[in-house]
Protein backbone atom coordinates (compact mmCIF):
# COMPACT_ATOMS: atom_id res chain seq x y z
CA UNK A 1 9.13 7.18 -34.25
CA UNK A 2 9.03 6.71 -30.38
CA UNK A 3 5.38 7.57 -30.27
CA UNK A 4 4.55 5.38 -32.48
CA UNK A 5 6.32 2.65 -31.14
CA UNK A 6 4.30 3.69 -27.36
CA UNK A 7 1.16 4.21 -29.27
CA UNK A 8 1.48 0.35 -30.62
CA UNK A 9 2.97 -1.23 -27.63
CA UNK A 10 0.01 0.57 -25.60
CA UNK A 11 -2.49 -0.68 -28.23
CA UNK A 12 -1.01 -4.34 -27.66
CA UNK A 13 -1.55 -3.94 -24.26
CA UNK A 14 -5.13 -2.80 -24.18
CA UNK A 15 -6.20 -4.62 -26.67
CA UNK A 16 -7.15 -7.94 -24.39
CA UNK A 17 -9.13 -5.33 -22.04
CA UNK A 18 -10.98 -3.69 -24.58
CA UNK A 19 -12.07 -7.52 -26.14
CA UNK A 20 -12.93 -8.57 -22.81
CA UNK A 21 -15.25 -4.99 -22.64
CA UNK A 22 -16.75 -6.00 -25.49
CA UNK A 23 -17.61 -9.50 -25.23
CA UNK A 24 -18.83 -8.79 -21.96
CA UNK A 25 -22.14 -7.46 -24.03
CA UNK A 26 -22.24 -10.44 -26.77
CA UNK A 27 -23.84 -13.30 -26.62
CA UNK A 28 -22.69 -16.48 -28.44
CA UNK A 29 -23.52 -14.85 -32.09
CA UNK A 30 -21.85 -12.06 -31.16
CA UNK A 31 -25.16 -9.72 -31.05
CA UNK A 32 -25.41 -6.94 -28.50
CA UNK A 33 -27.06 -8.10 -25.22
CA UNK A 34 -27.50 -7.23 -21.22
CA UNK A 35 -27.97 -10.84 -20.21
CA UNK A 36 -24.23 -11.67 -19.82
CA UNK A 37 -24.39 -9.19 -16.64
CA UNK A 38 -27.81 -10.52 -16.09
CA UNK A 39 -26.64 -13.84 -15.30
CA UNK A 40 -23.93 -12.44 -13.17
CA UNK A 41 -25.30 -10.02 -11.04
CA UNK A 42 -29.33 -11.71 -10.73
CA UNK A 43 -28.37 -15.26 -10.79
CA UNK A 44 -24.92 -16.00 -9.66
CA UNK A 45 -24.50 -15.12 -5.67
CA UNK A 46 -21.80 -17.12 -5.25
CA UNK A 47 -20.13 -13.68 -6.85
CA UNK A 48 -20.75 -11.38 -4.13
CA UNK A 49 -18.88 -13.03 -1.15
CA UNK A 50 -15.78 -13.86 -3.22
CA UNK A 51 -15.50 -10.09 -4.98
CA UNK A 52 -15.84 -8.44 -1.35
CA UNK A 53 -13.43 -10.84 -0.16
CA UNK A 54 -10.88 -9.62 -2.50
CA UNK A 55 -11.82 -6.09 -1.20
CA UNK A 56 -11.48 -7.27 2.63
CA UNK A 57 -8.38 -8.99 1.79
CA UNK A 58 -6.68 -6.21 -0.30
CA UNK A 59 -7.78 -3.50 1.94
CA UNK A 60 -7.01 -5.20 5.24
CA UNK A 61 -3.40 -6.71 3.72
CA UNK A 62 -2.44 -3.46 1.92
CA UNK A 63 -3.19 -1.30 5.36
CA UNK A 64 -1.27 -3.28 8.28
CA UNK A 65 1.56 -3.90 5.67
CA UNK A 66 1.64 -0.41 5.50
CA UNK A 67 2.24 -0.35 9.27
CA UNK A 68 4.79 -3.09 9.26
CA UNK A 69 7.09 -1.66 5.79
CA UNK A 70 7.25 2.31 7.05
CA UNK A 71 9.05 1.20 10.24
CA UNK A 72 11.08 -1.38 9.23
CA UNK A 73 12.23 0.77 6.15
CA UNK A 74 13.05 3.25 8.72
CA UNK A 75 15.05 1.07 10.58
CA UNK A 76 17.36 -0.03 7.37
CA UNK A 77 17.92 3.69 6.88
CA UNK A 78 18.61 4.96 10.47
CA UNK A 79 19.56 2.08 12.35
CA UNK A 80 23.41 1.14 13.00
CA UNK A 81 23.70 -2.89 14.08
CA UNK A 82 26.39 -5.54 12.61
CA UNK A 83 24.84 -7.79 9.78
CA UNK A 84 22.21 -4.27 8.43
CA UNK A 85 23.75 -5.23 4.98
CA UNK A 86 22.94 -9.10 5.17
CA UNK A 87 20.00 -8.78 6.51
CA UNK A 88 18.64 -6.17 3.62
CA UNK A 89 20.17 -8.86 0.90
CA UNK A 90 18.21 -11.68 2.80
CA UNK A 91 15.31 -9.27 2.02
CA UNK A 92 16.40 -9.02 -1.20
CA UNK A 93 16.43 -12.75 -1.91
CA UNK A 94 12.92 -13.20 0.03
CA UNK A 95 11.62 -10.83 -2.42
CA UNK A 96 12.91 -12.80 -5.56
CA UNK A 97 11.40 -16.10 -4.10
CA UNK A 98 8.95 -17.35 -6.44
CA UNK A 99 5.70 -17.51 -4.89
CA UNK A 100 5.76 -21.52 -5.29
CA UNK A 101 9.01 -21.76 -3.26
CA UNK A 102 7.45 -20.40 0.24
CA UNK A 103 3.54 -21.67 -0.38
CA UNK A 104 4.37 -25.30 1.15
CA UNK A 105 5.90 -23.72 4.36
CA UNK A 106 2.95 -20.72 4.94
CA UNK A 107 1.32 -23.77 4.40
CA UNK A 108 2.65 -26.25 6.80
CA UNK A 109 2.53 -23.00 9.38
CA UNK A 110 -0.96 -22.30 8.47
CA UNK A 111 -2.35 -25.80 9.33
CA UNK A 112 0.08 -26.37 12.50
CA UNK A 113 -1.63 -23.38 14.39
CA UNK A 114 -5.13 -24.23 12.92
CA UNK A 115 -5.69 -21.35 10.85
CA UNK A 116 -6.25 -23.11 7.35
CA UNK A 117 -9.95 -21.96 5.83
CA UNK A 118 -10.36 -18.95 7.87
CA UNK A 119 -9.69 -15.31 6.41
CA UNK A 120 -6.22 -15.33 8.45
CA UNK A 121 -4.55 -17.70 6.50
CA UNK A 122 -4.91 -15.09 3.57
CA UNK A 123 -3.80 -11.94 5.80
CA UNK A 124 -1.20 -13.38 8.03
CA UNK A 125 1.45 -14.42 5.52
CA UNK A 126 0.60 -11.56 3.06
CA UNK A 127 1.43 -8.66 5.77
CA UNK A 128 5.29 -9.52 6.23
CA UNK A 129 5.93 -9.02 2.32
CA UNK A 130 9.33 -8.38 1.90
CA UNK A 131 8.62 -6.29 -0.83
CA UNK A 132 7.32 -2.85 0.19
CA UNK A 133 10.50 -3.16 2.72
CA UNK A 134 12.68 -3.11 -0.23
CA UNK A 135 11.35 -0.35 -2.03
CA UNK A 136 10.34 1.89 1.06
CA UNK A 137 13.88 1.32 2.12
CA UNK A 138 15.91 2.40 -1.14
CA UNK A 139 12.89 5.67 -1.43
CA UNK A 140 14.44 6.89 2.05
CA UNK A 141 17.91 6.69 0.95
CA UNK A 142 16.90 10.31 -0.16
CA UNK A 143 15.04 11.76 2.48
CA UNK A 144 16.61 14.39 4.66
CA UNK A 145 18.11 13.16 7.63
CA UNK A 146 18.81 16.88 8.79
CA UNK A 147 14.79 17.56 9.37
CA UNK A 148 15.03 13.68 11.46
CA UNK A 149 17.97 14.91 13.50
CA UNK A 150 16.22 17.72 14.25
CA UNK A 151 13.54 16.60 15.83
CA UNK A 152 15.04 13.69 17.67
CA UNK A 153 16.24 16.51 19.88
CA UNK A 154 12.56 17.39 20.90
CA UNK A 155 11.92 13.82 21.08
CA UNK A 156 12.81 10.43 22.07
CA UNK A 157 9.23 8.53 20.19
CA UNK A 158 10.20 6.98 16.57
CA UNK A 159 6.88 7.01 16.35
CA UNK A 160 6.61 10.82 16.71
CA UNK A 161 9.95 10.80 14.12
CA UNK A 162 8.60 8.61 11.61
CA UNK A 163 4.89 10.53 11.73
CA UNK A 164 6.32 14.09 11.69
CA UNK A 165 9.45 13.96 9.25
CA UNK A 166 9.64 10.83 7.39
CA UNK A 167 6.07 10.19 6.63
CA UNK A 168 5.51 13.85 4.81
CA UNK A 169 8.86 13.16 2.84
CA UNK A 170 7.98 9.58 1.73
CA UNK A 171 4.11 10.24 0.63
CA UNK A 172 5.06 9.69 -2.98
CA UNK A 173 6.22 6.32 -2.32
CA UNK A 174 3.42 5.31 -0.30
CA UNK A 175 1.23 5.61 -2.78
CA UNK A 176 3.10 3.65 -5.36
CA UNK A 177 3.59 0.57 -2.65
CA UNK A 178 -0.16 1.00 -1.98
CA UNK A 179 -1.18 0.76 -5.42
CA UNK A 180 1.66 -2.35 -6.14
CA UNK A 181 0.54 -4.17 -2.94
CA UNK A 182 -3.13 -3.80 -3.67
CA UNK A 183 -2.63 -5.04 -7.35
CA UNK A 184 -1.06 -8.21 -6.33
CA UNK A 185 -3.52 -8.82 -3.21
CA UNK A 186 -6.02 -8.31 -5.42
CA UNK A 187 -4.71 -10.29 -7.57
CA UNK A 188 -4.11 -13.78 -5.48
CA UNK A 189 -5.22 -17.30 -7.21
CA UNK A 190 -2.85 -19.62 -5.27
CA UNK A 191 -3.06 -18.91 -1.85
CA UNK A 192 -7.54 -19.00 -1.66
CA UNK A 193 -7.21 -22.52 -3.31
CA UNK A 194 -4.99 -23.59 -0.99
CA UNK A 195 -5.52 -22.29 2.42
CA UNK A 196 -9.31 -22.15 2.06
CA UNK A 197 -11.84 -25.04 1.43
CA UNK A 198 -14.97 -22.35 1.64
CA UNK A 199 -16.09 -21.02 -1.78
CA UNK A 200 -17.65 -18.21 0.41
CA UNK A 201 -14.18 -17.23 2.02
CA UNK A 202 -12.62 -17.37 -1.50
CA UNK A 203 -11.12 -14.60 -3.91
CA UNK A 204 -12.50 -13.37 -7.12
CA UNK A 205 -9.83 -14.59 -9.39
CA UNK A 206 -11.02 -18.24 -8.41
CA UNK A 207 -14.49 -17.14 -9.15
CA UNK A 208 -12.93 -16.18 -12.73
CA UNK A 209 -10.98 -19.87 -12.97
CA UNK A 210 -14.19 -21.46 -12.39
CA UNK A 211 -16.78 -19.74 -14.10
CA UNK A 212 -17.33 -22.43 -16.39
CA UNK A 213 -19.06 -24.32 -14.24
CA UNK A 214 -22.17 -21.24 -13.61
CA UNK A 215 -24.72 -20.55 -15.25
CA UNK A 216 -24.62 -18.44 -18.50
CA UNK A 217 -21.83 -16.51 -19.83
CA UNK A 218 -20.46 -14.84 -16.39
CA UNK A 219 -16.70 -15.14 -17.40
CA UNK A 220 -16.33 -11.92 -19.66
CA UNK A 221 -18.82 -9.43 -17.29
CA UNK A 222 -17.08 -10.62 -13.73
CA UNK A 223 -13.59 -9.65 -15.76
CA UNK A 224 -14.90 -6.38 -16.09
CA UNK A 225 -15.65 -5.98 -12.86
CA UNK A 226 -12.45 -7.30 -11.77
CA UNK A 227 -10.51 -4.84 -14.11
CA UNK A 228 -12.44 -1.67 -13.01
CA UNK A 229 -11.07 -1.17 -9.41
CA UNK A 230 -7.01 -1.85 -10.39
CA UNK A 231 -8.09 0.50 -13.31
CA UNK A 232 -9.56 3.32 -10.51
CA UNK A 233 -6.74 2.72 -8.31
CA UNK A 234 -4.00 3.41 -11.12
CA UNK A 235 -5.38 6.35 -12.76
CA UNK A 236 -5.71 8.10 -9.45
CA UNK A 237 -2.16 6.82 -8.03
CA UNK A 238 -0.73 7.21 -11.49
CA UNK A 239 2.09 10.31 -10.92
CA UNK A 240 2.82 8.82 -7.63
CA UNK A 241 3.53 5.49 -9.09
CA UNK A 242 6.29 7.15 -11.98
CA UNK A 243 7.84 9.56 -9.13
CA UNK A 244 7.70 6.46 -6.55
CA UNK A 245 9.61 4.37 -7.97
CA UNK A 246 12.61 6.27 -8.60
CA UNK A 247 14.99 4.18 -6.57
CA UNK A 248 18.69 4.60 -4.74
CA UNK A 249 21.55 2.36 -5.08
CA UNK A 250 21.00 -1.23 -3.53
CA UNK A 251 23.67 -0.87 -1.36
């Protein structure tokens, strides 16, 4: 009865993908055709910059947050100061924040120090993410502090520490932040429509809220293409994502 019940609530969920597959090929009757892709790929440019932009920006955010989460998930675990506990809730709450509550500020921020339609005011605020700290933070709980008090007596570098004992025990959980913190880069609507004014500096989920407005029947093939990567990126991060996010108590 259980597989059943995953079989349907799979089948619910793939369902949209596998219409939008398929009416990527139809034309307005319905029949088989190429020209849907046609139109996209041969006579709407304006595609190109904004689906490499959503590569830059996804690459470039996903790899210096990784630099900024590892240490400062480090530091929750192994670091004794007055106020650790308040500061991780604060984290906590950041992370619960809908997206709408912060957007005026970054905004505000964004404009004061003149970096409003330039690729920055899509990296800058996206790096300092509250929410790989959270999970990276509760994945250490478990990691052996034995091996990391073993080799701070050869050495005095957290640098060295977090490279030599942490990182090998944590790879698991990298991989599942990567893949979350790609998704939802790769995924930004709000943030290009605000910050930039420059279709060509833009994302490829405005492309897909404005496709109406090109040429031909782009909508369904640019989905497609928009799918495929996430769909890459999952399958080949899928067991670390299920042993990833295996979590501590929030305490």
């Amino acid at each position: 009865m259980k597989k059943i019940v995953l079989i349907l609530c799979a089948a619910v969920f793939f369902l949209p993908i596998i219409m939008t597959f398929g009416m990527s090929f139809a034309d307005e009757n319905t029949r088989p055709t190429m020209q849907n892709y046609a139109d996209l790929l041969f006579n709407c440019f304006i595609f190109y910059p904004m689906f490499w932009n959503s590569v830059l920006y996804a690459v470039v955010i996903t790899a210096v947050q990784l630099l900024v989460i590892v240490p400062c998930a480090f530091g929750f675990t192994q670091a004794k100061f007055r106020g650790k506990g308040a500061l991780f809730v604060f984290y906590i709450i950041l992370m619960m924040m809908p997206l709408q509550v912060t957007i005026l500020p970054n905004y505000i921020g964004l404009r004061d120090i003149g970096l409003i339609n330039t690729q920055w005011a899509i990296i800058l605020p996206a790096i300092f993410s509250p929410f790989g700290v959270v999970v990276m933070r509760q994945y250490m709980q478990s990691t052996d502090n034995s091996i990391i008090e073993a080799c701070r007596l050869e050495t005095n570098s957290i640098i060295r520490i977090i490279v030599n004992t942490v990182i090998p025990q944590i790879k698991i959980c990298i991989f599942a932040v990567i893949l979350f913190v790609f998704a939802d880069c790769w995924n930004m609507l709000e943030q290009p429509l605000l910050f930039l004014n420059d279709d060509n500096l833009r994302t490829l989920p405005v492309f897909l809220g404005s496709a109406g407005k090109y040429a031909g029947n782009v909508l369904f093939p640019a989905a497609v293409l928009f799918i495929i990567p996430i769909l890459l990126l999952y399958n080949f991060f899928s067991d670390s994502l299920e042993k990833g996010l295996t979590f501590g108590d929030l305490t």
